[in-house]
C-alpha atoms as a PDB file:
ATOM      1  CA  UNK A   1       0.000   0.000   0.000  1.00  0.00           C
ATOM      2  CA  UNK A   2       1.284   3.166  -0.690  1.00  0.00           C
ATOM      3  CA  UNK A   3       1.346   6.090   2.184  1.00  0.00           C
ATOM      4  CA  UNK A   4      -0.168   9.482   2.036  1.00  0.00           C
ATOM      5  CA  UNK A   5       0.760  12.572   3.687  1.00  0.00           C
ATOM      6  CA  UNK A   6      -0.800  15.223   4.951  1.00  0.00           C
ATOM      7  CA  UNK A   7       0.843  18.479   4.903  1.00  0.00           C
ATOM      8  CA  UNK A   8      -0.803  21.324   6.858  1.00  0.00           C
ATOM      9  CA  UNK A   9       0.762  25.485   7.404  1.00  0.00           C
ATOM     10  CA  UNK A  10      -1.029  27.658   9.646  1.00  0.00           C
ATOM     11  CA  UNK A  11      -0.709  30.326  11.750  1.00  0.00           C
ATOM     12  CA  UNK A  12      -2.497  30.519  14.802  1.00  0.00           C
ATOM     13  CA  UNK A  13      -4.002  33.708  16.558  1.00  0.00           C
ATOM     14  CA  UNK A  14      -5.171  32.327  19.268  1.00  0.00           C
ATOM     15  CA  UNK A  15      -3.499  29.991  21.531  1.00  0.00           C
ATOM     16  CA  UNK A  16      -5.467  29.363  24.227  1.00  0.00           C
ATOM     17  CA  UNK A  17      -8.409  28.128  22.003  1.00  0.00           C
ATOM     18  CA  UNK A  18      -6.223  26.228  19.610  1.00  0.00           C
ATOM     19  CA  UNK A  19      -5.208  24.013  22.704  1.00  0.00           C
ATOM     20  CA  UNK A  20      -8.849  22.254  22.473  1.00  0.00           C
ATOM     21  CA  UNK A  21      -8.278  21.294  18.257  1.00  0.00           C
ATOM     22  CA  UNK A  22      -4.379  20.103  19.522  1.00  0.00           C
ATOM     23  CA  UNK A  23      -6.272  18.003  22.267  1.00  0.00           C
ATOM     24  CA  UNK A  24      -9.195  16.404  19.708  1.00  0.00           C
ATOM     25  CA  UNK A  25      -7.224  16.564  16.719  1.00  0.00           C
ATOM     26  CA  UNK A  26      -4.239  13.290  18.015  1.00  0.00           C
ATOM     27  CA  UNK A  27      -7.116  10.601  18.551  1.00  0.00           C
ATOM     28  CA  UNK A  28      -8.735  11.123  15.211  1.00  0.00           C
ATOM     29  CA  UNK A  29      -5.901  10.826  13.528  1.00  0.00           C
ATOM     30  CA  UNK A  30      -4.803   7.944  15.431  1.00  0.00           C
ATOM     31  CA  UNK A  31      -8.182   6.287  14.787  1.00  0.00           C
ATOM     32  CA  UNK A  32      -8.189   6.518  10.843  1.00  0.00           C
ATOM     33  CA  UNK A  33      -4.380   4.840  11.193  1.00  0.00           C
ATOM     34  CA  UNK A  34      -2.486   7.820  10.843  1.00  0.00           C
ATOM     35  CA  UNK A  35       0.858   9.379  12.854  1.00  0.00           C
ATOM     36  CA  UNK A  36       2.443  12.541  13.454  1.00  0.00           C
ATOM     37  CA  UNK A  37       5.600  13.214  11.661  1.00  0.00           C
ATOM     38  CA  UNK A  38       6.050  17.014  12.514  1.00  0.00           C
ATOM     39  CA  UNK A  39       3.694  19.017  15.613  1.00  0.00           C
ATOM     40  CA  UNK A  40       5.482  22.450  15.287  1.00  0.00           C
ATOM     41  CA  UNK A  41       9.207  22.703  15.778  1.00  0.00           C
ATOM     42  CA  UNK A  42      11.861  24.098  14.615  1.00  0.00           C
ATOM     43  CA  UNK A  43      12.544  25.530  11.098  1.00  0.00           C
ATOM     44  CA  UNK A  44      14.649  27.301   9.062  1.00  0.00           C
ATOM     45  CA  UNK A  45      13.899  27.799   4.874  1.00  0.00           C
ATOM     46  CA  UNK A  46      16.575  25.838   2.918  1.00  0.00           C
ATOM     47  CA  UNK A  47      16.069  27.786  -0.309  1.00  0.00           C
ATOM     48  CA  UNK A  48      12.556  30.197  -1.822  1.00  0.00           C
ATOM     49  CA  UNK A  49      10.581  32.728  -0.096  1.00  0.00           C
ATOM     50  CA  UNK A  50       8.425  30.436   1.834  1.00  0.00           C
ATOM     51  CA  UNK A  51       8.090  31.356   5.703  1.00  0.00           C
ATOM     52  CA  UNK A  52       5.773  29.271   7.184  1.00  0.00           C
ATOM     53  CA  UNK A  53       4.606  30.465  10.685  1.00  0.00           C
ATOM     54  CA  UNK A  54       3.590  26.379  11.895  1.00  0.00           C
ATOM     55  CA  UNK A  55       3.955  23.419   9.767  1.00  0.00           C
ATOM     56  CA  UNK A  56       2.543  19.716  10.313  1.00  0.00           C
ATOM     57  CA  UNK A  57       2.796  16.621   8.784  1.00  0.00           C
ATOM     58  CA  UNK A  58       1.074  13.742   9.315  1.00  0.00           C
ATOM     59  CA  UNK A  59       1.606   9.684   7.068  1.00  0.00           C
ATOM     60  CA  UNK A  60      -1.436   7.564   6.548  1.00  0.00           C
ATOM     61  CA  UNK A  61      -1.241   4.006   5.168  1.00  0.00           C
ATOM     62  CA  UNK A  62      -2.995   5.323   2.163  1.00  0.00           C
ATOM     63  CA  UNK A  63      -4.631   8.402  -0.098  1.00  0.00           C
ATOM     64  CA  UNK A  64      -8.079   6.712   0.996  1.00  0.00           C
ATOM     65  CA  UNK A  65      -7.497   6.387   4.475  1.00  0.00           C
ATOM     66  CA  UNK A  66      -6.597  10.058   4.918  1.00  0.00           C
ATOM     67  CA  UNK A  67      -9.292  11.262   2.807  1.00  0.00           C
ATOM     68  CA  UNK A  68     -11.543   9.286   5.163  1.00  0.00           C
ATOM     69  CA  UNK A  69     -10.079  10.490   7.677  1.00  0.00           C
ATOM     70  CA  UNK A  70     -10.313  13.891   6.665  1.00  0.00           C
ATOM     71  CA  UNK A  71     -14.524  13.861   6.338  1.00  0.00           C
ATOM     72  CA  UNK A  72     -14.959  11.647   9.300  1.00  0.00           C
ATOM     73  CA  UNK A  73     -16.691  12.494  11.804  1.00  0.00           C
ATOM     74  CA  UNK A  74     -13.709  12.574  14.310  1.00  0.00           C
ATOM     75  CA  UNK A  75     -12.242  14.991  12.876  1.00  0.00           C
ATOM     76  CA  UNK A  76     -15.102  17.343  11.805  1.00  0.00           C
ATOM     77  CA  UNK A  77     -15.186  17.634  15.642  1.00  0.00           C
ATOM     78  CA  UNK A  78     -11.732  18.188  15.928  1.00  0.00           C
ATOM     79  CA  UNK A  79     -12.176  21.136  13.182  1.00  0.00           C
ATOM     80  CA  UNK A  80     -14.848  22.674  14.783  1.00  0.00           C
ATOM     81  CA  UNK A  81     -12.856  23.435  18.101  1.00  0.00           C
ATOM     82  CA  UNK A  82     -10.257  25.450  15.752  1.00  0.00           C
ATOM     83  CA  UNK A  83     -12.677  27.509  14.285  1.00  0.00           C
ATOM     84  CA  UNK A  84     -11.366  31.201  14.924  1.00  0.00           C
ATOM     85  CA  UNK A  85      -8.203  30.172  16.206  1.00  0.00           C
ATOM     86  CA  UNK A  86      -5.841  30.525  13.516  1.00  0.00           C
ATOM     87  CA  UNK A  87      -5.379  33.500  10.982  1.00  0.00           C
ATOM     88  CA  UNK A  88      -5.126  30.453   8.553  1.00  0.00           C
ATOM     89  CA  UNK A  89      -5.058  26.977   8.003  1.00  0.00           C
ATOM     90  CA  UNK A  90      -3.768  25.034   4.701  1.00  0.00           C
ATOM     91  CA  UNK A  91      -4.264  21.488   4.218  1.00  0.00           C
ATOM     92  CA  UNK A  92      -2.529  19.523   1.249  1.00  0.00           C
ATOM     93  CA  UNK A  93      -2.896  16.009   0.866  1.00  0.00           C
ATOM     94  CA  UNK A  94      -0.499  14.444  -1.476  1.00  0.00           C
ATOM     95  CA  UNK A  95       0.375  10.447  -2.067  1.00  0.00           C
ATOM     96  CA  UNK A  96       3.626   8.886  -1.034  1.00  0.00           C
ATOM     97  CA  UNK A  97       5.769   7.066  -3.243  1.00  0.00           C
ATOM     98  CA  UNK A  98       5.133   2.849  -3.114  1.00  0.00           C
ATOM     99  CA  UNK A  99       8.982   2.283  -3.394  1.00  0.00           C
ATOM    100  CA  UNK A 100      12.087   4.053  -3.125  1.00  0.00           C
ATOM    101  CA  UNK A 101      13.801   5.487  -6.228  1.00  0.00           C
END
């Protein structure tokens, strides 16, 4: 099976509300078989104008089980409890290679 990956840039404006999505959003993901690969962190730009404020990344075993995970239920709940606390929120899905090249 081939992974996915989720790739997400925000920038938050409010903290303190933003705490409830980052304590909904772990067990959805976790229930539709997906992980973490970056929460935050340090950064630095390698090369381009890109700055992003917040990035995250997260691997699913596949394009279908992210998308599912995505429009599940879980998650819509999740979403809901950012609403309002970031300036904005960018979510690209793309699909993994099956094998190294």
């Amino acid at each position: 099976m081939t992974p996915a990956y989720v790739i997400v840039e925000m920038k938050i404006s409010d903290p303190e509300q933003y705490k409830q999505y980052m304590a909904a959003a772990p067990e959805s993901i976790k229930a539709a078989g997906g992980e973490y690969l970056v929460r935050g962190g340090p950064m630095e730009t390698l090369e381009g104008p890109w700055q992003p404020a917040r990035l995250a990344m997260l691997r699913f075993p596949s394009y279908a089980a992210a998308k599912t995970w995505y429009d599940g239920e879980l998650y819509r709940a999740a979403r809901a409890k950012r609403d309002g606390a970031t300036e904005f929120f960018n979510v690209v899905l793309v699909e993994g290679v099956s094998a190294p090249v």
